[in-house]
PDB file of N, CA and C in Angstrom:
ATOM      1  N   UNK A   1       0.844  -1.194   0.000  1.00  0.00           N
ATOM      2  CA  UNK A   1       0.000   0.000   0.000  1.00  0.00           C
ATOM      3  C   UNK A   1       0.879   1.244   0.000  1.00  0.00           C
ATOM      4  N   UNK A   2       0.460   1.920  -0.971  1.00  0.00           N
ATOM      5  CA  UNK A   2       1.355   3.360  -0.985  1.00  0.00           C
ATOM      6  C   UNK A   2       0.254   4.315  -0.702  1.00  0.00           C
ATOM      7  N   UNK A   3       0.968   5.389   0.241  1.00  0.00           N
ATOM      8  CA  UNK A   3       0.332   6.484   0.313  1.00  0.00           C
ATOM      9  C   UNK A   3       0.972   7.713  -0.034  1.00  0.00           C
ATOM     10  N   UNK A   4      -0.132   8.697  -0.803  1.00  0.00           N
ATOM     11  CA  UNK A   4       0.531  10.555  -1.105  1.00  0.00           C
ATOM     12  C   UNK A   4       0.466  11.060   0.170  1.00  0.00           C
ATOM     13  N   UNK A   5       1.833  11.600  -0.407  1.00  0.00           N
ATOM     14  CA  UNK A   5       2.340  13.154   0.128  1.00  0.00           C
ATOM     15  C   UNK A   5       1.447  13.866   0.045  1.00  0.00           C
ATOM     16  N   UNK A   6       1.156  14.675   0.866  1.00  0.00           N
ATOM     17  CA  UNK A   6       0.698  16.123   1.803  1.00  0.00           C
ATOM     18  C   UNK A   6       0.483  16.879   0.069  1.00  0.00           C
ATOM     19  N   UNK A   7      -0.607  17.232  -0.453  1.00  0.00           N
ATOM     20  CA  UNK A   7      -0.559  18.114  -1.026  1.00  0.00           C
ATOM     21  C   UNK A   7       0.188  19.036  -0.868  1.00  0.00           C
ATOM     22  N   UNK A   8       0.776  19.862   0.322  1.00  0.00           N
ATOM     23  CA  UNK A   8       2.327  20.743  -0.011  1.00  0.00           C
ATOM     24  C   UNK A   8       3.166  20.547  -0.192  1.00  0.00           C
ATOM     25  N   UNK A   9       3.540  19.176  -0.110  1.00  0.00           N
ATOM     26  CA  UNK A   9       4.600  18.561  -0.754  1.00  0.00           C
ATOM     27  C   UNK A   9       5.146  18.067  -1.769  1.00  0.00           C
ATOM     28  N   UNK A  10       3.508  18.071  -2.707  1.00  0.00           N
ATOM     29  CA  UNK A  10       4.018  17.325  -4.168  1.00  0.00           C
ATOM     30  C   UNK A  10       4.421  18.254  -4.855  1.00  0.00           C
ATOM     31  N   UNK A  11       4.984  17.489  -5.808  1.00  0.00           N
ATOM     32  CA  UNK A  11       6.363  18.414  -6.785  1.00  0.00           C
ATOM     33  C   UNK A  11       5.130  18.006  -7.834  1.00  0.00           C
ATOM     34  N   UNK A  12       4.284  17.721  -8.116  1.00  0.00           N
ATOM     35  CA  UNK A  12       3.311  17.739  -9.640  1.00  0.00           C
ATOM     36  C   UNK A  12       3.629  18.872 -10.885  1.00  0.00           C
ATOM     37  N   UNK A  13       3.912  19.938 -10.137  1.00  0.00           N
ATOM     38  CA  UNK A  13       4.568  21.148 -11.059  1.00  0.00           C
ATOM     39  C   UNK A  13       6.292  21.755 -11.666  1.00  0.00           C
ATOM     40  N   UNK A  14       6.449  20.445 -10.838  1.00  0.00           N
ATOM     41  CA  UNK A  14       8.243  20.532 -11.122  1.00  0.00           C
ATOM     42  C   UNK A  14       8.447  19.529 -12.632  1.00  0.00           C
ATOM     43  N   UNK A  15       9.061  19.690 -13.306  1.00  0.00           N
ATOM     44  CA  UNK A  15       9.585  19.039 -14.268  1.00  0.00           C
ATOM     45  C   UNK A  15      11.305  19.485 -14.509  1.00  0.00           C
ATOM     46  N   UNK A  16      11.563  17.919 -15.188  1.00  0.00           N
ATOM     47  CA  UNK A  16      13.017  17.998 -15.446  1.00  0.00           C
ATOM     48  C   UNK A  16      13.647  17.759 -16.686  1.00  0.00           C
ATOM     49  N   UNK A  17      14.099  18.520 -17.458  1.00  0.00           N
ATOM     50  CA  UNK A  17      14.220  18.252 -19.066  1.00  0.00           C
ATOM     51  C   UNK A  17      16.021  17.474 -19.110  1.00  0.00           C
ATOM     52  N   UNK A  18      15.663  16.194 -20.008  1.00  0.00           N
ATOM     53  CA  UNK A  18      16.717  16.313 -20.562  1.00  0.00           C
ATOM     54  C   UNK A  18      17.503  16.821 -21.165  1.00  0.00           C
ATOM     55  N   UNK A  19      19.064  16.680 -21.719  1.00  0.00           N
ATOM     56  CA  UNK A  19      19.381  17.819 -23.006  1.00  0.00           C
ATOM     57  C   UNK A  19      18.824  17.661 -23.717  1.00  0.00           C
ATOM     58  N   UNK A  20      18.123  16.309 -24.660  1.00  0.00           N
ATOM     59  CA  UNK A  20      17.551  16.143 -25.748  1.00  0.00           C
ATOM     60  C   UNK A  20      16.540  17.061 -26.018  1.00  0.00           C
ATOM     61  N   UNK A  21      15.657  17.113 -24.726  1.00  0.00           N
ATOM     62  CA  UNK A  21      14.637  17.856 -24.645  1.00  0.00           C
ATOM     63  C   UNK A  21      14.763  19.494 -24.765  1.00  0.00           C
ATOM     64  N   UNK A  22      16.065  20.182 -23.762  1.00  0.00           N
ATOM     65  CA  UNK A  22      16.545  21.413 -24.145  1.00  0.00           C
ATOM     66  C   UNK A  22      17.446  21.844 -25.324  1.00  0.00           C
ATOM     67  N   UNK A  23      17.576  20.229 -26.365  1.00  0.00           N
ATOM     68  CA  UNK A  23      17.595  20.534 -27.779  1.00  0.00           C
ATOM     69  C   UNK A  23      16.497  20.947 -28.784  1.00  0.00           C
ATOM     70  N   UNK A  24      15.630  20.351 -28.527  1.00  0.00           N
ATOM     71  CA  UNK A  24      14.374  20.322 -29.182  1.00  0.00           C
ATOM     72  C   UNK A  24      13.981  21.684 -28.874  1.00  0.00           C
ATOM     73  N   UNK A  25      13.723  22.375 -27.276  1.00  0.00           N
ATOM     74  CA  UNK A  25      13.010  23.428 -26.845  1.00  0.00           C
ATOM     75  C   UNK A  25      13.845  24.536 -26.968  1.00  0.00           C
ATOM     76  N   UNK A  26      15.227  24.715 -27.542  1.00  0.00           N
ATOM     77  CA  UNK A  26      15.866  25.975 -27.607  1.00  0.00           C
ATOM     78  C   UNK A  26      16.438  25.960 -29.275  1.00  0.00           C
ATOM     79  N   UNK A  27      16.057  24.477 -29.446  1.00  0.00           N
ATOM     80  CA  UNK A  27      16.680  24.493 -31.015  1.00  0.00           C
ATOM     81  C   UNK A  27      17.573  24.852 -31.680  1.00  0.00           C
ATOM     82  N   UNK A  28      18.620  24.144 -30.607  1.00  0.00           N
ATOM     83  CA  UNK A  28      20.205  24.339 -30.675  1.00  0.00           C
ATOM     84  C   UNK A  28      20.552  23.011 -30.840  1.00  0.00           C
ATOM     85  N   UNK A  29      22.306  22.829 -30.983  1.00  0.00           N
ATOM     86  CA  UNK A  29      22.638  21.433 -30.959  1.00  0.00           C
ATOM     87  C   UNK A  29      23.147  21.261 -29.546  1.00  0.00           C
ATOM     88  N   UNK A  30      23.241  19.448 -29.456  1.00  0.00           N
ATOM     89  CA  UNK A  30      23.460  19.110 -28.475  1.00  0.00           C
ATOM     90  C   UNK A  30      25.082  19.514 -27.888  1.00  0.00           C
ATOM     91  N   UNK A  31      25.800  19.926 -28.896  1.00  0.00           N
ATOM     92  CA  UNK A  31      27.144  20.720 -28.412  1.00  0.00           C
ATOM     93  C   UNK A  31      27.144  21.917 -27.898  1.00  0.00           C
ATOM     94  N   UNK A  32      26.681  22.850 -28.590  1.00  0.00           N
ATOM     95  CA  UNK A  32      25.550  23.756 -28.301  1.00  0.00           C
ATOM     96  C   UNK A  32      25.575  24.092 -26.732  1.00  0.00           C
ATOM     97  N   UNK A  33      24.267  22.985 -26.419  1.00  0.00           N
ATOM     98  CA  UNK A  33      23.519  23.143 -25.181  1.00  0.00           C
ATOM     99  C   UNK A  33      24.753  22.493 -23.828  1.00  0.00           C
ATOM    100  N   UNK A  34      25.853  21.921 -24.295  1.00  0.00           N
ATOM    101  CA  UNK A  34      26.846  21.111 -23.225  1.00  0.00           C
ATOM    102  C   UNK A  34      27.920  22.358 -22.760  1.00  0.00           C
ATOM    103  N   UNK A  35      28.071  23.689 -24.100  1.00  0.00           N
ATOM    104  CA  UNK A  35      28.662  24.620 -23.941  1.00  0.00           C
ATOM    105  C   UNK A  35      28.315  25.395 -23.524  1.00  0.00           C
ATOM    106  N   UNK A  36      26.789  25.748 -23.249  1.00  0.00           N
ATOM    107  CA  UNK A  36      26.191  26.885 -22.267  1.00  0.00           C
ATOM    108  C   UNK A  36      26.372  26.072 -20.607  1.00  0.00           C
ATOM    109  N   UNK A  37      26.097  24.912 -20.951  1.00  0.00           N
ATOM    110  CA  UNK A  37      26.276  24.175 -19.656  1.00  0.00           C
ATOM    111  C   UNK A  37      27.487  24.329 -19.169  1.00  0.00           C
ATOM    112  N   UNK A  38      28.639  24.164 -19.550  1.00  0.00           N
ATOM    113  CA  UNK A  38      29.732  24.267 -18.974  1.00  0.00           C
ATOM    114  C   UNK A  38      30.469  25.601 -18.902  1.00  0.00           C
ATOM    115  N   UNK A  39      30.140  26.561 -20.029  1.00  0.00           N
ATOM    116  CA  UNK A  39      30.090  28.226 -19.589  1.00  0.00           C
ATOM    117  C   UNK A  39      29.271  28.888 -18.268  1.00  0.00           C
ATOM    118  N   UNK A  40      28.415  28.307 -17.473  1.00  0.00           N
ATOM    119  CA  UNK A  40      27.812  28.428 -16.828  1.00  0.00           C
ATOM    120  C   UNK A  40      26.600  29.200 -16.947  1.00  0.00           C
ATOM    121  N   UNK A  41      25.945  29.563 -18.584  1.00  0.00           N
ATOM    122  CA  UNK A  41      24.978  30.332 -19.125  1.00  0.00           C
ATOM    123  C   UNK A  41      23.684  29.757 -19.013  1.00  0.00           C
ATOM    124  N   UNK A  42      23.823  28.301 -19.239  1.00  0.00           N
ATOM    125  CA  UNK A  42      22.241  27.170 -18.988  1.00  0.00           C
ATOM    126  C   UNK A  42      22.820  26.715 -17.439  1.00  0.00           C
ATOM    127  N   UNK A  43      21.895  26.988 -16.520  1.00  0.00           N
ATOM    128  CA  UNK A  43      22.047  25.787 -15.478  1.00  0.00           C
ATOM    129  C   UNK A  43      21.411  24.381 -15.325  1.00  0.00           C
ATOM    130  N   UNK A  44      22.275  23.641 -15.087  1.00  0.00           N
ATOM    131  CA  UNK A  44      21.639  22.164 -14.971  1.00  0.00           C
ATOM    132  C   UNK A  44      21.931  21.492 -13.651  1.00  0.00           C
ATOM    133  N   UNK A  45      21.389  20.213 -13.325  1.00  0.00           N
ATOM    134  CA  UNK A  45      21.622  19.693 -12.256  1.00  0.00           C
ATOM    135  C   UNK A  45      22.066  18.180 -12.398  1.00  0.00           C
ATOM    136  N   UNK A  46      22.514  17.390 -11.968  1.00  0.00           N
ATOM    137  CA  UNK A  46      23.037  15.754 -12.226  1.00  0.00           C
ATOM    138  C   UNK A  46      22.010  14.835 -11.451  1.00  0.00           C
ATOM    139  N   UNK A  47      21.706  13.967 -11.569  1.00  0.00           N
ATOM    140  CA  UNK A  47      21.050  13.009 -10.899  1.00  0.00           C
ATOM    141  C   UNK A  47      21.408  11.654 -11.572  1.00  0.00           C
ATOM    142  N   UNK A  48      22.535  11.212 -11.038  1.00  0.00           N
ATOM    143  CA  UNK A  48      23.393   9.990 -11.556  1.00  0.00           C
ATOM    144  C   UNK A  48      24.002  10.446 -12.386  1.00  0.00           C
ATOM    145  N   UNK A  49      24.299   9.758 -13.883  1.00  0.00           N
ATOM    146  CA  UNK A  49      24.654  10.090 -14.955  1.00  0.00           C
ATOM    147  C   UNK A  49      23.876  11.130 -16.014  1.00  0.00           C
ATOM    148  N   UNK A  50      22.907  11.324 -15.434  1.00  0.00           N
ATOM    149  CA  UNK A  50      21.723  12.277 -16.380  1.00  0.00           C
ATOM    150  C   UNK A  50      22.115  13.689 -16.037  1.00  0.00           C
ATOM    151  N   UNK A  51      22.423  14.423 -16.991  1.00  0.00           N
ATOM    152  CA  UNK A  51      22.487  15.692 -16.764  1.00  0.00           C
ATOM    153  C   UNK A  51      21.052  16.387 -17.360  1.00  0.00           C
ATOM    154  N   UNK A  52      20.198  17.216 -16.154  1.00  0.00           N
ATOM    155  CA  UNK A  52      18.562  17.608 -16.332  1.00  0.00           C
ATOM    156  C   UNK A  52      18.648  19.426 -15.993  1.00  0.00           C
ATOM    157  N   UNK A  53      18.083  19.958 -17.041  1.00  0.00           N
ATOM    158  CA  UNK A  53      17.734  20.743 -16.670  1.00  0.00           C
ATOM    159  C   UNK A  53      16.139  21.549 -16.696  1.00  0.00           C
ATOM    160  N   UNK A  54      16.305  22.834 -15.621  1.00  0.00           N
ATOM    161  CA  UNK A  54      14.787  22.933 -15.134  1.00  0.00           C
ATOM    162  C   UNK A  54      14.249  23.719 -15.745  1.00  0.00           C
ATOM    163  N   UNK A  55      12.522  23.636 -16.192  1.00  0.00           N
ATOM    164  CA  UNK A  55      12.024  24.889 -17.107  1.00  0.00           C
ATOM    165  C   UNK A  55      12.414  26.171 -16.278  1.00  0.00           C
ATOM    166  N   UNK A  56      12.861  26.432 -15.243  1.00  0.00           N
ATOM    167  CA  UNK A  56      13.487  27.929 -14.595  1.00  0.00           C
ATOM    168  C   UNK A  56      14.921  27.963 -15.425  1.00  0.00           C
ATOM    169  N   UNK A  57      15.915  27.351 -15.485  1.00  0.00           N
ATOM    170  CA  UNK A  57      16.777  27.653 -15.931  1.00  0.00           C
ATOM    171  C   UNK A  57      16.614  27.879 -17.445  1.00  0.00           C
ATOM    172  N   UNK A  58      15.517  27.239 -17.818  1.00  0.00           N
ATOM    173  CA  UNK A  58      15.413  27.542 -19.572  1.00  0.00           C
ATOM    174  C   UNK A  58      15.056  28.890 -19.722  1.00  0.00           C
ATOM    175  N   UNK A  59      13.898  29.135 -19.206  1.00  0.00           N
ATOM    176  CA  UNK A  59      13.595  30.878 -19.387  1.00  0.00           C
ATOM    177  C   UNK A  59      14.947  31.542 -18.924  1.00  0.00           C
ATOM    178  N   UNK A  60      15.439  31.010 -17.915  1.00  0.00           N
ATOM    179  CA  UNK A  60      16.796  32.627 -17.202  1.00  0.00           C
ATOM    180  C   UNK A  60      17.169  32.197 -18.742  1.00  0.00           C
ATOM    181  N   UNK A  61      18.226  31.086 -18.901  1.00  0.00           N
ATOM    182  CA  UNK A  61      18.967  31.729 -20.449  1.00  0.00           C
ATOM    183  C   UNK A  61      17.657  32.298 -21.543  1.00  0.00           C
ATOM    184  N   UNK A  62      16.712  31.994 -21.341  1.00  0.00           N
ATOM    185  CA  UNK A  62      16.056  32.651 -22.984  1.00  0.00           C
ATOM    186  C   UNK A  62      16.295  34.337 -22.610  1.00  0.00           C
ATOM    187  N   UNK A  63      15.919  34.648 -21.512  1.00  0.00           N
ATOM    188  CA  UNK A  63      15.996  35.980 -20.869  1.00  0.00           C
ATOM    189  C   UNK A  63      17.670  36.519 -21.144  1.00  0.00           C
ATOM    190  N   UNK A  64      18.454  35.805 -20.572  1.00  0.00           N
ATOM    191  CA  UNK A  64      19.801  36.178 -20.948  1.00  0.00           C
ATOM    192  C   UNK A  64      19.829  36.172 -22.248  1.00  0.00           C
ATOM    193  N   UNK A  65      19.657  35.785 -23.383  1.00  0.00           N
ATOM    194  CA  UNK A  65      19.563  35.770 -24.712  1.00  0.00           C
ATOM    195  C   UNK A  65      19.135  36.927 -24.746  1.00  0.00           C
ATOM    196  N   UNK A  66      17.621  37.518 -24.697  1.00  0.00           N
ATOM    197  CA  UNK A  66      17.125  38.419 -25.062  1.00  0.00           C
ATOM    198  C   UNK A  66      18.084  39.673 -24.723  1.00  0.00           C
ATOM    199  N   UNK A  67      18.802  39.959 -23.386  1.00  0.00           N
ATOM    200  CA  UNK A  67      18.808  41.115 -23.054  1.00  0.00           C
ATOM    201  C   UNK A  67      20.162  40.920 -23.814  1.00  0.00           C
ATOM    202  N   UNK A  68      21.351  40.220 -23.825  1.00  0.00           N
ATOM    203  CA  UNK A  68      22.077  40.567 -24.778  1.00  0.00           C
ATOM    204  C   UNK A  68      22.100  40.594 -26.306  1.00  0.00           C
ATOM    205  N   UNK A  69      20.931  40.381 -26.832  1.00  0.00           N
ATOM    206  CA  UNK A  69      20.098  41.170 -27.742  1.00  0.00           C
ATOM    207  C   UNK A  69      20.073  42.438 -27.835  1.00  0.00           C
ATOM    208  N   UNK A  70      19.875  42.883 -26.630  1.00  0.00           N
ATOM    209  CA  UNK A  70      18.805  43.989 -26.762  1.00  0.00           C
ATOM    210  C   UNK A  70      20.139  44.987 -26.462  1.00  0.00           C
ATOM    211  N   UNK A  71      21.120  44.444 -25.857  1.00  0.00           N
ATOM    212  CA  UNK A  71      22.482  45.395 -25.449  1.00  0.00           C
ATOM    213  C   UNK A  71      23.402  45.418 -27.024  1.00  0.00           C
ATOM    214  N   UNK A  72      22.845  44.139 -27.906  1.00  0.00           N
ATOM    215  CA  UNK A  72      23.499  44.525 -29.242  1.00  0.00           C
ATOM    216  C   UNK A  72      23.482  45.424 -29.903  1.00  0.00           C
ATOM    217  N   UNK A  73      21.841  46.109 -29.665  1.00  0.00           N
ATOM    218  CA  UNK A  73      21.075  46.505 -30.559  1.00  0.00           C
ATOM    219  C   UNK A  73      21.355  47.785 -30.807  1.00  0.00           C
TER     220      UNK A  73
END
């Protein structure tokens, strides 16, 4: 028998993207997305061998994108 967590506790609204997935959703390559990762521009997190990152860190870089855009301009 399993029982839920405390409605304040569930993570139901958390999600965790693979790179594949923050290939697809930024529509970059997967070299790409390993070089913002390791520039420290995308943040990600590890959980074993999986490197995941969070729809928060996707918007900060889309946001960082934009504004050095906008400092090009």
């Amino acid at each position: 028998m399993t029982t839920s967590p405390p409605d304040s506790v569930r993570l139901t609204d958390t999600q965790l993207y693979r790179v594949t997935d923050a290939m697809r959703l930024l529509r970059m390559s997967r070299t790409v997305i390993y070089d913002q990762i390791r520039t420290g521009r995308l943040r990600s997190v590890k959980q074993g061998r999986a490197r995941l990152i969070t729809p928060s860190a996707i918007r900060a870089y889309i946001a960082l994108l934009e504004k050095e855009a906008e400092e090009a301009a």
